[in-house]
C-alpha atoms as a PDB file:
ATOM      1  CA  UNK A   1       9.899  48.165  70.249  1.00  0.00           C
ATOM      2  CA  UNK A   2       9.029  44.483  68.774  1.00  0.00           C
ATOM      3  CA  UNK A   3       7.358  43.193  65.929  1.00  0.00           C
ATOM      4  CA  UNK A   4       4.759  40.256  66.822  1.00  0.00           C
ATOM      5  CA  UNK A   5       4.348  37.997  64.031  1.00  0.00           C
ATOM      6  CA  UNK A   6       1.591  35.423  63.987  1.00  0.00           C
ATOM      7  CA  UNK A   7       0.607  33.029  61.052  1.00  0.00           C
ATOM      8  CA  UNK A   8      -2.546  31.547  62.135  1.00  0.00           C
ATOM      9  CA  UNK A   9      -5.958  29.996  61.063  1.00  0.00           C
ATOM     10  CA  UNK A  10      -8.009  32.024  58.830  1.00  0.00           C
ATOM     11  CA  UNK A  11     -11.195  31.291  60.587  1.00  0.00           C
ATOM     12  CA  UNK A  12      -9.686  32.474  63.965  1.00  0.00           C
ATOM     13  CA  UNK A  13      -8.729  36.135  62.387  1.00  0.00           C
ATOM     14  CA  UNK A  14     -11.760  38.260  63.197  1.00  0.00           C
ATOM     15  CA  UNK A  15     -11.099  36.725  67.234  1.00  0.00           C
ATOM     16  CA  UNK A  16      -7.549  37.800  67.062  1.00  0.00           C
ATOM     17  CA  UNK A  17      -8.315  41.194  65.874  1.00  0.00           C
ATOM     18  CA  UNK A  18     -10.412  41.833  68.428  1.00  0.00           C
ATOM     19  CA  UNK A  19      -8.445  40.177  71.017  1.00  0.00           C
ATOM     20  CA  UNK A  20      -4.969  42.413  69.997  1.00  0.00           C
ATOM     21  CA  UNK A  21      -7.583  45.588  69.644  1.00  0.00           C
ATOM     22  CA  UNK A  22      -8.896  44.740  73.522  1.00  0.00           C
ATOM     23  CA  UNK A  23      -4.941  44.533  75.076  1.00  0.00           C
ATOM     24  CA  UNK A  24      -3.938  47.792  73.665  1.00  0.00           C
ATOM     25  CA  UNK A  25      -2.262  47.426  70.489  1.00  0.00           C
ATOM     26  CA  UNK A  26      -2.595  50.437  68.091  1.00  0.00           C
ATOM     27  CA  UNK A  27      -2.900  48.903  64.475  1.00  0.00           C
ATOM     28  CA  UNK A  28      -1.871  45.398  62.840  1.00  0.00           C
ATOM     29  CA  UNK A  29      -1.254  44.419  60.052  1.00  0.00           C
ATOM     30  CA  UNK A  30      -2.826  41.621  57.951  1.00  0.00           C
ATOM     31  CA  UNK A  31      -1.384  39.196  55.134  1.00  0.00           C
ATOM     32  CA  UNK A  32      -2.964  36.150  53.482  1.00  0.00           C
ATOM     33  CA  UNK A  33      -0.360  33.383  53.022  1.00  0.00           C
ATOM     34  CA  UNK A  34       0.055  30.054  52.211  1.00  0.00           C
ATOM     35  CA  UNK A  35       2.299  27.317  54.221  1.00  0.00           C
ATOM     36  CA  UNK A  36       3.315  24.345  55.948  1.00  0.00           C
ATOM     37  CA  UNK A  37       4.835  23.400  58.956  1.00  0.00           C
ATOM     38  CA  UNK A  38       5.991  20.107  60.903  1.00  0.00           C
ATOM     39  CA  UNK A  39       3.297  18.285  59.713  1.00  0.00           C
ATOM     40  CA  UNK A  40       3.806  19.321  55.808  1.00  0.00           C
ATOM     41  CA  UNK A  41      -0.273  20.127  55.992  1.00  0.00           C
ATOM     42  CA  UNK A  42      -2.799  17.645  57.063  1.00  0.00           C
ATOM     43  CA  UNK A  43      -0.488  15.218  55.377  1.00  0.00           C
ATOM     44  CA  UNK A  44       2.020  14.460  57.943  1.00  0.00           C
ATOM     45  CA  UNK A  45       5.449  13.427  56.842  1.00  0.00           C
ATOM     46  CA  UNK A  46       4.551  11.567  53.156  1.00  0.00           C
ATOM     47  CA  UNK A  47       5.677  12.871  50.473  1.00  0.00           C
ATOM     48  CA  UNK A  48       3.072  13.762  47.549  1.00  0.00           C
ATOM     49  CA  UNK A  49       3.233  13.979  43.820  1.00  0.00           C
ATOM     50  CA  UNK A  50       2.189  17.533  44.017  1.00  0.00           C
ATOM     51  CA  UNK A  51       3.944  19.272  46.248  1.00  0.00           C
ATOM     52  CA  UNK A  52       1.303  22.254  46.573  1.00  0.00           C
ATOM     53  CA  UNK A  53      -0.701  20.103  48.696  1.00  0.00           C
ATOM     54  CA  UNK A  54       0.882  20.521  51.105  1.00  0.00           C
ATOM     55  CA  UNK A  55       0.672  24.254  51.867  1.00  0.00           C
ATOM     56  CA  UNK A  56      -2.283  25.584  53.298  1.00  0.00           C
ATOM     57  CA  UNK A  57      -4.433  29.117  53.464  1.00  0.00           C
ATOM     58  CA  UNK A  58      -2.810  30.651  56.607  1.00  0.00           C
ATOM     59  CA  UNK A  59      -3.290  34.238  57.679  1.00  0.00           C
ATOM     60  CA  UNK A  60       0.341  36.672  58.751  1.00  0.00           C
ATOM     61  CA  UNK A  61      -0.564  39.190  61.602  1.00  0.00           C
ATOM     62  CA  UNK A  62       1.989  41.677  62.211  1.00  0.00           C
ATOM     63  CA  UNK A  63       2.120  44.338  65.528  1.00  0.00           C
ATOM     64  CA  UNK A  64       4.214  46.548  66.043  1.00  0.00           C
ATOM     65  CA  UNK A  65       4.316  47.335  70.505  1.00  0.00           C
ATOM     66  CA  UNK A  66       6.110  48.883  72.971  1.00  0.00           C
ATOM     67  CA  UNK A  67       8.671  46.573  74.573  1.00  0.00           C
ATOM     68  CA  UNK A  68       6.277  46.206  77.781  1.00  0.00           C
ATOM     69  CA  UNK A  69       3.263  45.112  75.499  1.00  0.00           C
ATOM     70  CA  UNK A  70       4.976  42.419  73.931  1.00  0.00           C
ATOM     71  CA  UNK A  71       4.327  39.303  76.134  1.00  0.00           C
ATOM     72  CA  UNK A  72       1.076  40.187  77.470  1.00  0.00           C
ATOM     73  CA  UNK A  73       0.182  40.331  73.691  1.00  0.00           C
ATOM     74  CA  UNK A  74       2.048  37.365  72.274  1.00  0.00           C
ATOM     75  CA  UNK A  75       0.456  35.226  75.010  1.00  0.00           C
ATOM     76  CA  UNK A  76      -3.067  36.817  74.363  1.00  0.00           C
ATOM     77  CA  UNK A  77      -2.651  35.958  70.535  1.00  0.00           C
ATOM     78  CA  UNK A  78      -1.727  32.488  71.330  1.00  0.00           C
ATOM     79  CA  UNK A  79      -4.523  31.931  73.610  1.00  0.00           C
ATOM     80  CA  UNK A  80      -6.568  33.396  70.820  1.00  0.00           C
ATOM     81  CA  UNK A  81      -6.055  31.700  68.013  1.00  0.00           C
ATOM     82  CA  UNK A  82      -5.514  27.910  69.433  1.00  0.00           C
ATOM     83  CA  UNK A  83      -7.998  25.328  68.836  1.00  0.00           C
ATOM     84  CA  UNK A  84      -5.769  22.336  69.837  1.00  0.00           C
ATOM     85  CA  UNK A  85      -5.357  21.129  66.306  1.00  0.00           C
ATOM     86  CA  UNK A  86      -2.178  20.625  64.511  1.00  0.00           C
ATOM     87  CA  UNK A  87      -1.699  23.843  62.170  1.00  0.00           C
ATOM     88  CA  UNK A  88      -3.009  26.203  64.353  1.00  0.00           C
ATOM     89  CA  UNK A  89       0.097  28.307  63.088  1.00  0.00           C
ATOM     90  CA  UNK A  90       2.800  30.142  64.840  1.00  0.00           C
ATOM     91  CA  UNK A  91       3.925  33.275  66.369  1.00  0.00           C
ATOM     92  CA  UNK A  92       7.624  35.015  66.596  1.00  0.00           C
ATOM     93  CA  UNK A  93       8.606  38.195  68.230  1.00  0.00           C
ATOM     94  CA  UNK A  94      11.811  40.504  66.783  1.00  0.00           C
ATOM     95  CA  UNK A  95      13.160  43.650  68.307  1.00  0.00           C
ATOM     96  CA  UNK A  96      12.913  46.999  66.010  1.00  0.00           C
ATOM     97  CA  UNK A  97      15.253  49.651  65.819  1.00  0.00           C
ATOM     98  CA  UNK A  98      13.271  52.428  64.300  1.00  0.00           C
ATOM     99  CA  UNK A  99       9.679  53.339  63.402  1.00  0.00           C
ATOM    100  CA  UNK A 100       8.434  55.983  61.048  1.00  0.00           C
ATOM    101  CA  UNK A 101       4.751  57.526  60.959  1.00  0.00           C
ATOM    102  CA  UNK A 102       5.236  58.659  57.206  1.00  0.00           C
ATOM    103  CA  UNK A 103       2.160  61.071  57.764  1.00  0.00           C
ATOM    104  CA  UNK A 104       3.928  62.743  61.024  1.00  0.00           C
ATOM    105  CA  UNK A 105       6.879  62.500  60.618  1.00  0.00           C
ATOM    106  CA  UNK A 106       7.279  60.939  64.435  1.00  0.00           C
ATOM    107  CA  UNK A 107       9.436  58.142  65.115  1.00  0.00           C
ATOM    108  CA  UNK A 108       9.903  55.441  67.160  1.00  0.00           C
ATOM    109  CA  UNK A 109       7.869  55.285  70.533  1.00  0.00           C
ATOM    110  CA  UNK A 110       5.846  58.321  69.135  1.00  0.00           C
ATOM    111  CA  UNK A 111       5.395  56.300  65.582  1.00  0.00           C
ATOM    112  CA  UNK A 112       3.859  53.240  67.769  1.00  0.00           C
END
């Protein structure tokens, strides 16, 4: 299994859950956060007096997949959510040993 992990742009969210929900995935997760990357913001390298000007709304999507879902839907999200503008966020991928349906009981491939 693998955990997808995408921090994108808020105002591409309601595309990304339909694109994930249209290439199989079973559930997501959703998070709103706040960050920076490279560009520290839309203020590029300078530093500012106040530092929290520099992080910005973002929005954490988290799959969990099968190991044969995972680049078909890492690509998908990617094409989803990108505008061609700096910030339009990132997206990592980490193996998982276990998974637990609490309701079930079932774990692992049958938890997915």
């Amino acid at each position: 299994m693998k955990l997808i992990t995408a921090v994108v742009q808020p105002g591409k969210l309601d595309d990304v859950i339909r694109a994930v929900e249209e290439n199989g995935a079973c559930g997501l997760t959703i998070t709103e956060v706040m960050g920076f990357g490279r560009q520290y913001g839309h203020h590029g390298a300078e530093r500012l007096s106040d530092q929290s000007a520099l992080v910005l709304p973002k929005v954490r999507i988290d799959v969990l997949v099968q190991d044969e879902m995972a680049e078909t839907l890492t690509d998908v999200i990617a094409k989803t959510a990108n505008t061609g503008s700096i910030g339009d966020g990132k997206i990592w991928v980490c193996p998982v040993e276990r998974a637990l349906r609490v309701r079930t009981g079932e774990r692992d491939r049958a938890a997915v």
